[in-house]
PDB file of N, CA and C in Angstrom:
ATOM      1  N   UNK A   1       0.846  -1.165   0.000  1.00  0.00           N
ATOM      2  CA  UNK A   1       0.000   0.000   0.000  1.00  0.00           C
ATOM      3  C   UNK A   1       0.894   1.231   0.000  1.00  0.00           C
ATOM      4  N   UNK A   2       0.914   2.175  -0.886  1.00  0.00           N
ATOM      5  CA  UNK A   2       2.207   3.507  -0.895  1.00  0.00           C
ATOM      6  C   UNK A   2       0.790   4.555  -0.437  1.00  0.00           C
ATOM      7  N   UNK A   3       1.485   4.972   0.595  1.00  0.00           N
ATOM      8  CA  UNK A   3       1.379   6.273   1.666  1.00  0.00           C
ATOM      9  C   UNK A   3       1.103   8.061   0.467  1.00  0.00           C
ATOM     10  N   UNK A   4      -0.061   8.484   0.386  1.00  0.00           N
ATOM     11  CA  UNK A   4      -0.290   9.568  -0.099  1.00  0.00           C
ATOM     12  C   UNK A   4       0.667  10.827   0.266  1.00  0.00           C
ATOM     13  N   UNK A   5       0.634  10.476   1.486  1.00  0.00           N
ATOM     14  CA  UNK A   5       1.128  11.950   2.391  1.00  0.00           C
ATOM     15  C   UNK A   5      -0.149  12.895   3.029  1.00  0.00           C
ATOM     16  N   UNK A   6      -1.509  12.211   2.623  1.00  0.00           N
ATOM     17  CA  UNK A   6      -1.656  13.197   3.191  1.00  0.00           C
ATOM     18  C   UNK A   6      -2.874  12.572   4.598  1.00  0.00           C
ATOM     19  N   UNK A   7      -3.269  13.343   5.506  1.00  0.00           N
ATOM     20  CA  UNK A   7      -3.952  13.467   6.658  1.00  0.00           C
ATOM     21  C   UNK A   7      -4.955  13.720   6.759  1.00  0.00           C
ATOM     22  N   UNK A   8      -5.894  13.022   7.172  1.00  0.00           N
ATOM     23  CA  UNK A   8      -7.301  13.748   7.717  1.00  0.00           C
ATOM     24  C   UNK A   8      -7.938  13.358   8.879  1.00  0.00           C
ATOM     25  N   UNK A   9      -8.734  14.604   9.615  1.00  0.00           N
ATOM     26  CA  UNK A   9      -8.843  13.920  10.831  1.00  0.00           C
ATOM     27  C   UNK A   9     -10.303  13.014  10.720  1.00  0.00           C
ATOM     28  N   UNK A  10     -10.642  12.344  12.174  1.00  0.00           N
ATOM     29  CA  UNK A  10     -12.109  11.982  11.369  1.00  0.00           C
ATOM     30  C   UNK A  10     -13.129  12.796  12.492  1.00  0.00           C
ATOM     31  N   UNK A  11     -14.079  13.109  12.254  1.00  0.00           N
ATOM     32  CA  UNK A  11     -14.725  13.783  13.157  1.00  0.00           C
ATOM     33  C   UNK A  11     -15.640  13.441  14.225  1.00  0.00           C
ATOM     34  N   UNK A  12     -16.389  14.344  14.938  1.00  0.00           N
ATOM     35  CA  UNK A  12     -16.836  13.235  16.231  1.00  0.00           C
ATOM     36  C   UNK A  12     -18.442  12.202  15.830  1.00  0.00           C
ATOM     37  N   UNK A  13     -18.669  12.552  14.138  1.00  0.00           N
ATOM     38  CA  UNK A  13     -19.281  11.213  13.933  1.00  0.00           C
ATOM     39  C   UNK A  13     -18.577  10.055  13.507  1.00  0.00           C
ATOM     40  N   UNK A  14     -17.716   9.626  13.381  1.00  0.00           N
ATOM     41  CA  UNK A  14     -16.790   9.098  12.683  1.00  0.00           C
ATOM     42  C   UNK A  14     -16.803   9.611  11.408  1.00  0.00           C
ATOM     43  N   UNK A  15     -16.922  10.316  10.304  1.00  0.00           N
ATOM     44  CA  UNK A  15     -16.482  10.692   9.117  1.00  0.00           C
ATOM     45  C   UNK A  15     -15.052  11.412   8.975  1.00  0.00           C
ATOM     46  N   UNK A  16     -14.964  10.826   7.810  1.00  0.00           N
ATOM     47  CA  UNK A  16     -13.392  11.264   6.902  1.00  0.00           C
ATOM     48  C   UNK A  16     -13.947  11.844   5.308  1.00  0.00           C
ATOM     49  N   UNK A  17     -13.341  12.749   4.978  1.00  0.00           N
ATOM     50  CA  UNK A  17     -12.847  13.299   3.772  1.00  0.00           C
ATOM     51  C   UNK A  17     -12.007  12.653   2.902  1.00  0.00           C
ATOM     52  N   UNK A  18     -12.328  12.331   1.699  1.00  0.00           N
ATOM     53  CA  UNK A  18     -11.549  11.915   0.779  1.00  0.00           C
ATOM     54  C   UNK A  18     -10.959  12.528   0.205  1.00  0.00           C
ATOM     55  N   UNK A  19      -9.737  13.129  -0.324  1.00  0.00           N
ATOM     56  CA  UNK A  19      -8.948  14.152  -0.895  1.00  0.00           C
ATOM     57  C   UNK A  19      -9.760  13.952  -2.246  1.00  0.00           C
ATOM     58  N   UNK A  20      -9.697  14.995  -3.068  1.00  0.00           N
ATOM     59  CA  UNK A  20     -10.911  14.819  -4.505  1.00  0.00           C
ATOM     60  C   UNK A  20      -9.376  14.413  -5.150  1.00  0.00           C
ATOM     61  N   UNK A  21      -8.288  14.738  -5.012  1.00  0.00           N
ATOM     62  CA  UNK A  21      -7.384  13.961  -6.106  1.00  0.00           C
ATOM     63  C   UNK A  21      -7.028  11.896  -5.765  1.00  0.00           C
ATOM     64  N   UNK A  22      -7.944  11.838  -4.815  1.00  0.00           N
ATOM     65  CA  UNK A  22      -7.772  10.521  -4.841  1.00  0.00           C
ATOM     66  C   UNK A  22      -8.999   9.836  -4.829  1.00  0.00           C
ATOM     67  N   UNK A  23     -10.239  10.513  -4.806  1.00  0.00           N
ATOM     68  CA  UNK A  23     -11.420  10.064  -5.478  1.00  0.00           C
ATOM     69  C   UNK A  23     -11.541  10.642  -7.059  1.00  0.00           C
ATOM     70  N   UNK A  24     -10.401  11.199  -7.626  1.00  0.00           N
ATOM     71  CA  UNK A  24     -10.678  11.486  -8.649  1.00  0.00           C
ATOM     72  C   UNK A  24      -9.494  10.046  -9.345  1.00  0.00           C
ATOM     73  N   UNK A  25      -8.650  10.280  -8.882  1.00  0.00           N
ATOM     74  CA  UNK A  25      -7.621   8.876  -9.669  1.00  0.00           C
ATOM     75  C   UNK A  25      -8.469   7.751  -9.354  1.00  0.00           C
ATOM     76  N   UNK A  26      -9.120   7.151  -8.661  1.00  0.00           N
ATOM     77  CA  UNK A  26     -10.320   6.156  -8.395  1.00  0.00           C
ATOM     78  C   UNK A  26     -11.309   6.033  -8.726  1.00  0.00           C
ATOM     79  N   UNK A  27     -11.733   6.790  -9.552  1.00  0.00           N
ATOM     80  CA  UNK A  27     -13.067   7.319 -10.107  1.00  0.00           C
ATOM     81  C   UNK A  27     -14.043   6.945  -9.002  1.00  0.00           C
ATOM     82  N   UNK A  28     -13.926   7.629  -7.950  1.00  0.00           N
ATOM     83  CA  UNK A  28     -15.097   7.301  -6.811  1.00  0.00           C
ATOM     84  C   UNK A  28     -15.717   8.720  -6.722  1.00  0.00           C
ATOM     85  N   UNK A  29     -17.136   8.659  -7.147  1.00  0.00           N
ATOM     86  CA  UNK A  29     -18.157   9.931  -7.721  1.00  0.00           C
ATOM     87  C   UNK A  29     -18.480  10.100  -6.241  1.00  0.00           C
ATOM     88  N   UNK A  30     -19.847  11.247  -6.346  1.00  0.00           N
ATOM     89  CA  UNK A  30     -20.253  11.267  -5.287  1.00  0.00           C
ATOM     90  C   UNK A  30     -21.344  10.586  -5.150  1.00  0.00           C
ATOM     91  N   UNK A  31     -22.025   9.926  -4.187  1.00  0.00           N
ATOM     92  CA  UNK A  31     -23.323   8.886  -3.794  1.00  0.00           C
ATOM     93  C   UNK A  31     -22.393   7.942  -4.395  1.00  0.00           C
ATOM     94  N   UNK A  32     -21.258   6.878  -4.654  1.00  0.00           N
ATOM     95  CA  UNK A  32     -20.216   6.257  -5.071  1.00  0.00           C
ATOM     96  C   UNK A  32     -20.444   5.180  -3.642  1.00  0.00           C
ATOM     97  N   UNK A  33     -20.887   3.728  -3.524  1.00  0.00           N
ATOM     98  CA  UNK A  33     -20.691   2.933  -2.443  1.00  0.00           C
ATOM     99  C   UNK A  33     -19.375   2.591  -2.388  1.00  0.00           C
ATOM    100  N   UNK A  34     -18.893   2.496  -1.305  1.00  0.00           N
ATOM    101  CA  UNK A  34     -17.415   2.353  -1.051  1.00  0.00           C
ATOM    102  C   UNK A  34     -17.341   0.974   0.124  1.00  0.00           C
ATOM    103  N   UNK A  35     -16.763  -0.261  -0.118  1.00  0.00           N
ATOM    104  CA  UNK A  35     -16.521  -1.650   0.661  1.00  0.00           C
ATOM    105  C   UNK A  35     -15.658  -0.977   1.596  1.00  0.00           C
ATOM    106  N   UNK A  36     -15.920  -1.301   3.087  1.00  0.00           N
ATOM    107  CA  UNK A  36     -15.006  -1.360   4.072  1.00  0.00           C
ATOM    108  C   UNK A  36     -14.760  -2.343   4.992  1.00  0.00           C
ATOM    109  N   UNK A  37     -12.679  -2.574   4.801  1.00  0.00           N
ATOM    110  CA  UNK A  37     -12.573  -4.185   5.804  1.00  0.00           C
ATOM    111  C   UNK A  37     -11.418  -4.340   5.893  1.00  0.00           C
ATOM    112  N   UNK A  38     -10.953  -4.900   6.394  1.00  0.00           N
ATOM    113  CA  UNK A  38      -9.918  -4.488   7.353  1.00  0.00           C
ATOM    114  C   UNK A  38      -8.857  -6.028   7.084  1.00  0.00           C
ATOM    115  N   UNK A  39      -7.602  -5.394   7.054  1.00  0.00           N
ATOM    116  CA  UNK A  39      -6.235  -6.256   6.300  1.00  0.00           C
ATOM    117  C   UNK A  39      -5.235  -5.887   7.329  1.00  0.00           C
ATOM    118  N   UNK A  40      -5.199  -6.538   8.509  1.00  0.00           N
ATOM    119  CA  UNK A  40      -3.891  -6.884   9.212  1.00  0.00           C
ATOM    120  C   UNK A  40      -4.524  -5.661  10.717  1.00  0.00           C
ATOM    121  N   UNK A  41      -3.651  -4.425  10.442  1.00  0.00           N
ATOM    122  CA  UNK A  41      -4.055  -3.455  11.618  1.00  0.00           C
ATOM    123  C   UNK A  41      -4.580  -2.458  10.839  1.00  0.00           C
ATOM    124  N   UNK A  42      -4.709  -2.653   9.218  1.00  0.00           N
ATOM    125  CA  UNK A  42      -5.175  -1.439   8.260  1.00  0.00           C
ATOM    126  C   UNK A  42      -6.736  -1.184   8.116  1.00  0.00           C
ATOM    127  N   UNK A  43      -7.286  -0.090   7.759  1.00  0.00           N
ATOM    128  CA  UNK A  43      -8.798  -0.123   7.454  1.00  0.00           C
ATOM    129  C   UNK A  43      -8.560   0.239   5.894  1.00  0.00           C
ATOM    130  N   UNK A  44      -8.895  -0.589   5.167  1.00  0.00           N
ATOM    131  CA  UNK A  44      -9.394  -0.836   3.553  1.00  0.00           C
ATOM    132  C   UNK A  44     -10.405   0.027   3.100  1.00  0.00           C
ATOM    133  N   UNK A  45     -10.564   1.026   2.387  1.00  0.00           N
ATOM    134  CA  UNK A  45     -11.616   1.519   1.271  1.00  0.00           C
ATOM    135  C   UNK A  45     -11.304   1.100  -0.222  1.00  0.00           C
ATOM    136  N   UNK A  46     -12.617   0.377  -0.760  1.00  0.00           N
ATOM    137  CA  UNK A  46     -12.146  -0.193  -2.073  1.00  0.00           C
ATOM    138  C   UNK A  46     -13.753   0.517  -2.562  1.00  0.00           C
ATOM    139  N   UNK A  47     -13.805   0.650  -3.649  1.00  0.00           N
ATOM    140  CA  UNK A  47     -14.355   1.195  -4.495  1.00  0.00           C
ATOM    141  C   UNK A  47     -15.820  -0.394  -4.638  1.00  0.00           C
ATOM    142  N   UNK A  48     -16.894   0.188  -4.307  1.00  0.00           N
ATOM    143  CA  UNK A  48     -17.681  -0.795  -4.392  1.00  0.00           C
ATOM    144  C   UNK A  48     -18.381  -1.120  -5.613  1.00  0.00           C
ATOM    145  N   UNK A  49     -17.812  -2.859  -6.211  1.00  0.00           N
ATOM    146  CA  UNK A  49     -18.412  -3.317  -7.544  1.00  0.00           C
ATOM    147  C   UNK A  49     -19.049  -3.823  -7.212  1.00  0.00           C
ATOM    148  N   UNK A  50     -20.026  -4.294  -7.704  1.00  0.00           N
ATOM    149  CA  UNK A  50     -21.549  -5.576  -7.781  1.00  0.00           C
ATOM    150  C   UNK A  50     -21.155  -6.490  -7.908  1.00  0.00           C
ATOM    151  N   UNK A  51     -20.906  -7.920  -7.280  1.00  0.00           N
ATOM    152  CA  UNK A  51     -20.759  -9.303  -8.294  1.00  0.00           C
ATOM    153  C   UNK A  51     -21.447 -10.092  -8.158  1.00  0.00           C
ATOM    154  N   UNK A  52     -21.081 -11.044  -9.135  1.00  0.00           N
ATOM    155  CA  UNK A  52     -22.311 -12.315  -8.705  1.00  0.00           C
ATOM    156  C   UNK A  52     -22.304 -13.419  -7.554  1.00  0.00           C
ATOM    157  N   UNK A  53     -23.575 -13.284  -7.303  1.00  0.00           N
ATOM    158  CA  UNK A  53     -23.372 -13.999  -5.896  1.00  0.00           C
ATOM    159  C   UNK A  53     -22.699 -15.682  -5.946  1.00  0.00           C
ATOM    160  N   UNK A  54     -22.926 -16.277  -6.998  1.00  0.00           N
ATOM    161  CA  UNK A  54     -22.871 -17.727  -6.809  1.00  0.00           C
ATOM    162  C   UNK A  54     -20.718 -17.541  -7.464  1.00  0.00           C
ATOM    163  N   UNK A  55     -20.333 -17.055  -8.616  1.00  0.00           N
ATOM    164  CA  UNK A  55     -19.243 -17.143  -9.615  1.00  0.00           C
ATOM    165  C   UNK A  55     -18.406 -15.685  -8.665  1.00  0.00           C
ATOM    166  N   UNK A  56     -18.764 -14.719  -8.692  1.00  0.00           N
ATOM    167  CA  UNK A  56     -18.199 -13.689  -8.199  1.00  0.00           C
ATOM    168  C   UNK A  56     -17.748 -12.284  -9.439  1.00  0.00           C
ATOM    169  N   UNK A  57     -18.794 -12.966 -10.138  1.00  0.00           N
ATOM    170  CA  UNK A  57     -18.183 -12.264 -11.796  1.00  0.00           C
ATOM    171  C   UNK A  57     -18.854 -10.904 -11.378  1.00  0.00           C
ATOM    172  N   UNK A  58     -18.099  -9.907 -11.671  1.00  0.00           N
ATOM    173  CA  UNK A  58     -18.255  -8.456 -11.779  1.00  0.00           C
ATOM    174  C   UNK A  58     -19.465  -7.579 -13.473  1.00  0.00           C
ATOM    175  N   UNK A  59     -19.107  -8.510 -14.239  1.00  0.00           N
ATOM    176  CA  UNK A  59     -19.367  -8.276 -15.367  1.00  0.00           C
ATOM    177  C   UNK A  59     -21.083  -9.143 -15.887  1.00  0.00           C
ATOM    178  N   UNK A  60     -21.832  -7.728 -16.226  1.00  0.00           N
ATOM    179  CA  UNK A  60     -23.391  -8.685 -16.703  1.00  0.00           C
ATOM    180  C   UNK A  60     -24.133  -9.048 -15.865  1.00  0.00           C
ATOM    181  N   UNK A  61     -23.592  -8.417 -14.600  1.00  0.00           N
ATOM    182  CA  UNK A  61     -24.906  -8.564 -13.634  1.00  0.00           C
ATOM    183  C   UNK A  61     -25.922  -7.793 -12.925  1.00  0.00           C
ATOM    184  N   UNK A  62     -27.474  -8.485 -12.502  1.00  0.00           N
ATOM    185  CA  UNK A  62     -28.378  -7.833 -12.551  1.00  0.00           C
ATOM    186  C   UNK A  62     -28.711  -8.232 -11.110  1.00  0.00           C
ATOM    187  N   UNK A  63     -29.782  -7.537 -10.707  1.00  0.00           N
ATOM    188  CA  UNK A  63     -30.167  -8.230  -9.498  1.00  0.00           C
ATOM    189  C   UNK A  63     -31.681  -8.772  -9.596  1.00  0.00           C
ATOM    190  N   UNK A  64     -31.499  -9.823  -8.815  1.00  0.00           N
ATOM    191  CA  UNK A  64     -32.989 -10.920  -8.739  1.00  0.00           C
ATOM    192  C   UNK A  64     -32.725 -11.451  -7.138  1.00  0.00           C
ATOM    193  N   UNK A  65     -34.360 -11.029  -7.234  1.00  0.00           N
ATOM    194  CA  UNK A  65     -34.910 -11.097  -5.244  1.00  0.00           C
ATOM    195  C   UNK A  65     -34.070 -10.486  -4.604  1.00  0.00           C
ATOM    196  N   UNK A  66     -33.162  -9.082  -4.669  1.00  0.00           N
ATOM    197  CA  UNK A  66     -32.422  -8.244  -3.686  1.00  0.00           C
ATOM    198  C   UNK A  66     -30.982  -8.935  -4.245  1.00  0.00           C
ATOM    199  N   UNK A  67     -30.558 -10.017  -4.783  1.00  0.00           N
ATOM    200  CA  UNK A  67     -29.227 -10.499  -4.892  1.00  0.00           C
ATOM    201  C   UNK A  67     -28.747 -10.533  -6.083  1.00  0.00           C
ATOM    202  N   UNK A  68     -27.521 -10.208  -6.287  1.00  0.00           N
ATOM    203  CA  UNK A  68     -26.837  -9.914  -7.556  1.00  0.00           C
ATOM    204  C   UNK A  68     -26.891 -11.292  -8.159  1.00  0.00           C
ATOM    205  N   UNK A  69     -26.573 -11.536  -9.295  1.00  0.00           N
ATOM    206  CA  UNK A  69     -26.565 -12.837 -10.485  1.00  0.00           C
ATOM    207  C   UNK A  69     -25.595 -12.453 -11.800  1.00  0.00           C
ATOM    208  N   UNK A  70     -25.168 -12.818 -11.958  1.00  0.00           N
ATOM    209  CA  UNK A  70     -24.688 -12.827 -13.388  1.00  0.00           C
ATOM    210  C   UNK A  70     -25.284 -13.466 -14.450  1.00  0.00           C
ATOM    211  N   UNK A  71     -25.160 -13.364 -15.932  1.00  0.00           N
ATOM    212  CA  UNK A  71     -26.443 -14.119 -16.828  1.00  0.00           C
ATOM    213  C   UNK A  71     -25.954 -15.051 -17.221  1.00  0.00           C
ATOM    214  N   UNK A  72     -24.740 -15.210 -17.264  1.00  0.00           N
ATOM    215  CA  UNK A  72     -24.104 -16.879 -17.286  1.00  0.00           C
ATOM    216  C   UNK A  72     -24.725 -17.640 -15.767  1.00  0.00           C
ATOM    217  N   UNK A  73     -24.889 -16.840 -14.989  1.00  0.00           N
ATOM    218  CA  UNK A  73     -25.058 -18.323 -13.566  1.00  0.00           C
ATOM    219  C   UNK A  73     -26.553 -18.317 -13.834  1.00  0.00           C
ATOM    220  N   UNK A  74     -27.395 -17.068 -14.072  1.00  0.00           N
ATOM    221  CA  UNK A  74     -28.590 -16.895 -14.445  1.00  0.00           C
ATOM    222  C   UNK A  74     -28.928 -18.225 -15.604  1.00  0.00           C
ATOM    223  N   UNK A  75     -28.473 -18.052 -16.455  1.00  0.00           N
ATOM    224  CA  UNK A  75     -28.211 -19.608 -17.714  1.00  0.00           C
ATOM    225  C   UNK A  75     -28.258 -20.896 -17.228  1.00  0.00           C
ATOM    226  N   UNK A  76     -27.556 -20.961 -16.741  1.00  0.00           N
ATOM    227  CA  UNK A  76     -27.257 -21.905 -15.781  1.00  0.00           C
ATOM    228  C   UNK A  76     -28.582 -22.677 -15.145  1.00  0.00           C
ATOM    229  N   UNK A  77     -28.559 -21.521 -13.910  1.00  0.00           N
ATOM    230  CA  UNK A  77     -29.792 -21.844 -12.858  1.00  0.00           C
ATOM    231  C   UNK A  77     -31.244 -22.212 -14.180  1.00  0.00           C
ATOM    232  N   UNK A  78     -31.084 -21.555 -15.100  1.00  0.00           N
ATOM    233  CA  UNK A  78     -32.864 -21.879 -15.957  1.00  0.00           C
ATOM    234  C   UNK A  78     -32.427 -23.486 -16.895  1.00  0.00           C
ATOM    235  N   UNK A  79     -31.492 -23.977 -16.745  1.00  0.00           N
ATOM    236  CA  UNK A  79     -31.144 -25.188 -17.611  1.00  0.00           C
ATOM    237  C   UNK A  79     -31.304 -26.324 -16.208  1.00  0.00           C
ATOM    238  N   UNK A  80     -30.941 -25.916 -15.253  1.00  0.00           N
ATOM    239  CA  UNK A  80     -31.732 -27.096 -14.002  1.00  0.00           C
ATOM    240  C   UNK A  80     -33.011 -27.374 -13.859  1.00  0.00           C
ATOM    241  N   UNK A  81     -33.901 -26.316 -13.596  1.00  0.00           N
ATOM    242  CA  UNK A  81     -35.043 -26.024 -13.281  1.00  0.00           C
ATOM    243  C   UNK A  81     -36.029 -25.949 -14.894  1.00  0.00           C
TER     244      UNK A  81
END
């Protein structure tokens, strides 16, 4: 992980500021969901993608009953049933 340089405090709700030059190299917009979780003693912000629940595929997916799918596992699931 390489160190920005820069600081922010967080405030007494817990919120932090994202520097806009590092939500801008991330393309993280605003209303942008952001994953948070934690790697050793670090706290992780990763840029939140959709995937599919069963494969984990990022790509072509929709959601059915609240849960993400992809249309290959979607394919799939209608060739059992």
């Amino acid at each position: 992980m390489k160190s920005t340089g820069m600081v922010r405090k967080i405030d007494e709700l817990g919120r932090i500021v994202l520097p806009i030059e590092i939500r801008n190299t991330l393309g993280i917009e605003s209303r942008d969901s952001l994953e948070i979780f934690v790697e050793g003693d670090k706290i992780v912000l990763a840029k939140y993608q959709p995937t599919c629940l069963f494969c984990g595929n990022g790509q072509n997916v929709l959601y059915f009953h609240s849960k993400m799918i992809c249309r290959d596992c979607l394919e799939q699931l209608k060739k059992q049933f």
